[in-house]
C-alpha atoms as a PDB file:
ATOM      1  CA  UNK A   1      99.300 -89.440-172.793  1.00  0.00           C
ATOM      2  CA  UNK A   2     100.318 -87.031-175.346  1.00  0.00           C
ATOM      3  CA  UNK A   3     101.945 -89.553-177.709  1.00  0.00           C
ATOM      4  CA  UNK A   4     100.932 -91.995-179.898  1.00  0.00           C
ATOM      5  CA  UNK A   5     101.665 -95.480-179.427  1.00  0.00           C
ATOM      6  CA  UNK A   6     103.206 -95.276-183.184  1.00  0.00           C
ATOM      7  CA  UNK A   7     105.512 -92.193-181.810  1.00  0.00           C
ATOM      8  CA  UNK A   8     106.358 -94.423-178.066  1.00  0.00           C
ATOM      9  CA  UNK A   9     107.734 -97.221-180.442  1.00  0.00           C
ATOM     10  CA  UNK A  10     109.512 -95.028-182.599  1.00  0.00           C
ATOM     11  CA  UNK A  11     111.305 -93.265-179.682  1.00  0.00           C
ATOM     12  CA  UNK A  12     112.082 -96.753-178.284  1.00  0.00           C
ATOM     13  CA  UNK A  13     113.555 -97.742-181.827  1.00  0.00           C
ATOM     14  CA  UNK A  14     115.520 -94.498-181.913  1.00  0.00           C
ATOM     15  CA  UNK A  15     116.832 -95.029-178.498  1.00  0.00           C
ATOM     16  CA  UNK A  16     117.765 -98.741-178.992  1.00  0.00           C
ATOM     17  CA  UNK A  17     119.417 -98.198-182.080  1.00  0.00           C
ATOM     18  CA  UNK A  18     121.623 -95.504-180.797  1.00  0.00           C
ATOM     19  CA  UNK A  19     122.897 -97.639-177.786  1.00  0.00           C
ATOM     20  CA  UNK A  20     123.608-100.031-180.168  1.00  0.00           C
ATOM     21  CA  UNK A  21     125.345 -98.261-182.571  1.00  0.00           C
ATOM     22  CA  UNK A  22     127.844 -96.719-179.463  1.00  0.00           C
ATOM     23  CA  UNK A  23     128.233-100.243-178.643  1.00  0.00           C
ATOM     24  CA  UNK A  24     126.697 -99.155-175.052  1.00  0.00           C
ATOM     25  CA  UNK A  25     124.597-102.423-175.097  1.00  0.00           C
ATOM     26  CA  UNK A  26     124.380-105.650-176.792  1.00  0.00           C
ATOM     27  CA  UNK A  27     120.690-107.917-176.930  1.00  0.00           C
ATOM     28  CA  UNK A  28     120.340-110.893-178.952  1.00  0.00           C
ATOM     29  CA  UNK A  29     116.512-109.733-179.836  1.00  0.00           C
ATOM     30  CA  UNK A  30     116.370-105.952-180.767  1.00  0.00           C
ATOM     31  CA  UNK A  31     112.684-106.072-181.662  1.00  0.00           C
ATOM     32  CA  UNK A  32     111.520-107.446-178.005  1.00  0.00           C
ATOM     33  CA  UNK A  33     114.143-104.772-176.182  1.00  0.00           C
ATOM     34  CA  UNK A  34     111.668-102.307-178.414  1.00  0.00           C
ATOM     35  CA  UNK A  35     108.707-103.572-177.514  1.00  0.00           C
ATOM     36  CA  UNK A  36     109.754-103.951-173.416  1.00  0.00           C
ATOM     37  CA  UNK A  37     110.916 -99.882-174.169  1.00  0.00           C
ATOM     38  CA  UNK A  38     108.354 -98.968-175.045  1.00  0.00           C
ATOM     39  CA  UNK A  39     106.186-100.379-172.728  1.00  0.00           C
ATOM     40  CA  UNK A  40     108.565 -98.339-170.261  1.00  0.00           C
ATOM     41  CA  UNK A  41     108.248 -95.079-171.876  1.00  0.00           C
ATOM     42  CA  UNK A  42     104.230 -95.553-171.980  1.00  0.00           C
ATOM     43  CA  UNK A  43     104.260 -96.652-168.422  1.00  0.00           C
ATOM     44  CA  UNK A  44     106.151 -93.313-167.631  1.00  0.00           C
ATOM     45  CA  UNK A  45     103.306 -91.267-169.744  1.00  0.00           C
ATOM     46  CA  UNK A  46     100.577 -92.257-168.190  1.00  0.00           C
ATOM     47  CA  UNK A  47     101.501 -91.496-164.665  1.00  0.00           C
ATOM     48  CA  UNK A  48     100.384 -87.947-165.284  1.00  0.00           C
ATOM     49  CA  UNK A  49      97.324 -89.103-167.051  1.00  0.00           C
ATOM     50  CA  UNK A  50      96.386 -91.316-163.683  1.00  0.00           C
ATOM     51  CA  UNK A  51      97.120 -87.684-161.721  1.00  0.00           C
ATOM     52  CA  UNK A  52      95.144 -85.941-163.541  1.00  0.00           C
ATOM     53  CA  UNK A  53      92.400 -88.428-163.320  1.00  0.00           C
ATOM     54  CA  UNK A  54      92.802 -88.156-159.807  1.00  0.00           C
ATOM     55  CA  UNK A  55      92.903 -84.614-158.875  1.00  0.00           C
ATOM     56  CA  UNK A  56      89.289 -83.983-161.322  1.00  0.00           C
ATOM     57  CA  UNK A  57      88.130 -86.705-158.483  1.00  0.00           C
ATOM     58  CA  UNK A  58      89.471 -85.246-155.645  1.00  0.00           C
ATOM     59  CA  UNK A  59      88.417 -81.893-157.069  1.00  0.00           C
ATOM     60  CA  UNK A  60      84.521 -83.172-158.142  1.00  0.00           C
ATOM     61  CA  UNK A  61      84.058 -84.400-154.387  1.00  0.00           C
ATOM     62  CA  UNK A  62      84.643 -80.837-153.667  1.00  0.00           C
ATOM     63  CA  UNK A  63      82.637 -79.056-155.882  1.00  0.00           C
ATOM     64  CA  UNK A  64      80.102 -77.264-153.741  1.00  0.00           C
ATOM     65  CA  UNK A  65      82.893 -75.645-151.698  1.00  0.00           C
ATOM     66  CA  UNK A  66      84.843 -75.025-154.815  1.00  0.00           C
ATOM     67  CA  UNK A  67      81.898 -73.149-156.462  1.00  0.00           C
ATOM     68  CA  UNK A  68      81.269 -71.515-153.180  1.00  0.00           C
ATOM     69  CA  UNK A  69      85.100 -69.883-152.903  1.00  0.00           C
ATOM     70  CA  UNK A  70      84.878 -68.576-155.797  1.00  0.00           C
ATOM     71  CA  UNK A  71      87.578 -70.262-156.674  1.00  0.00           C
ATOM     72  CA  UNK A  72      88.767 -71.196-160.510  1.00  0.00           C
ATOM     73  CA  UNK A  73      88.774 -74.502-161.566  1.00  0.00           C
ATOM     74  CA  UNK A  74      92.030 -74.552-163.495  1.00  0.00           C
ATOM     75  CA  UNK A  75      93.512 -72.555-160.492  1.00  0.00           C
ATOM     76  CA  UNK A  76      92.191 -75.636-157.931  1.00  0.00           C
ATOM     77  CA  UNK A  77      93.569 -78.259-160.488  1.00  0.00           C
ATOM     78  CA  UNK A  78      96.648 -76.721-160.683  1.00  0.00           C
ATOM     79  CA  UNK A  79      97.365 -76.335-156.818  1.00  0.00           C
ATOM     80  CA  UNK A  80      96.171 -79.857-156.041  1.00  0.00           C
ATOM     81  CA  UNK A  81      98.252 -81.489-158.453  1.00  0.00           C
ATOM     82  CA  UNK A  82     101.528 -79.928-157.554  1.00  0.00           C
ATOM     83  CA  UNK A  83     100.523 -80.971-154.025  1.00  0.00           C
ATOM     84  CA  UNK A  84     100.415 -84.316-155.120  1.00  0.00           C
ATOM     85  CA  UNK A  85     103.316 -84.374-157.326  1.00  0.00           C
ATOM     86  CA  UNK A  86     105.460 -82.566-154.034  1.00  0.00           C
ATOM     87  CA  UNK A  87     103.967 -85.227-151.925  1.00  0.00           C
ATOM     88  CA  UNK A  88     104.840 -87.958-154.283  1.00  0.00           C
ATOM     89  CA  UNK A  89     107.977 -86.691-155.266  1.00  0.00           C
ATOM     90  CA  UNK A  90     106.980 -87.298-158.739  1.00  0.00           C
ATOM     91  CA  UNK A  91     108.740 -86.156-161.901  1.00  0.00           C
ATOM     92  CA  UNK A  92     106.460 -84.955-165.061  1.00  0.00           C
END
């Protein structure tokens, strides 16, 4: 994840505050609706952490063949992952 957990809750206090402030929600507990935010927006993150995590597995199973193509590691990581993101129809 490329934010901070200080920046995650900071985004979620932005975000609360300005539905608020339109009047596009009301919550008896701003702090928790924060917190539950936030935990949203980190959830979010770290899908593309897992997927990279992932394809260097998929990728280190294949090594010998990878090494033996000739073929770039970045250039391999790149082509699995959008596989995987196509396949999973994920957004990043």
């Amino acid at each position: 994840m490329r934010l901070t957990r200080e920046q995650v809750q900071l985004t979620a206090f932005h975000i609360t505050r300005t539905l608020l402030q339109e009047k596009k929600i009301e919550v008896e507990d701003k702090e928790k609706l924060i917190d539950k935010l936030a935990d949203v927006i980190t959830a979010e993150l770290s899908i593309e952490d897992r997927l990279n995590d992932e394809v260097r597995e998929i990728l280190n199973k294949h090594s010998d063949q990878i090494r033996s193509g000739n073929v770039e590691y970045q250039t391999m990581f790149k082509m699995v992952k959008d596989k995987l993101v196509r396949e999973r129809k994920l957004i990043l």
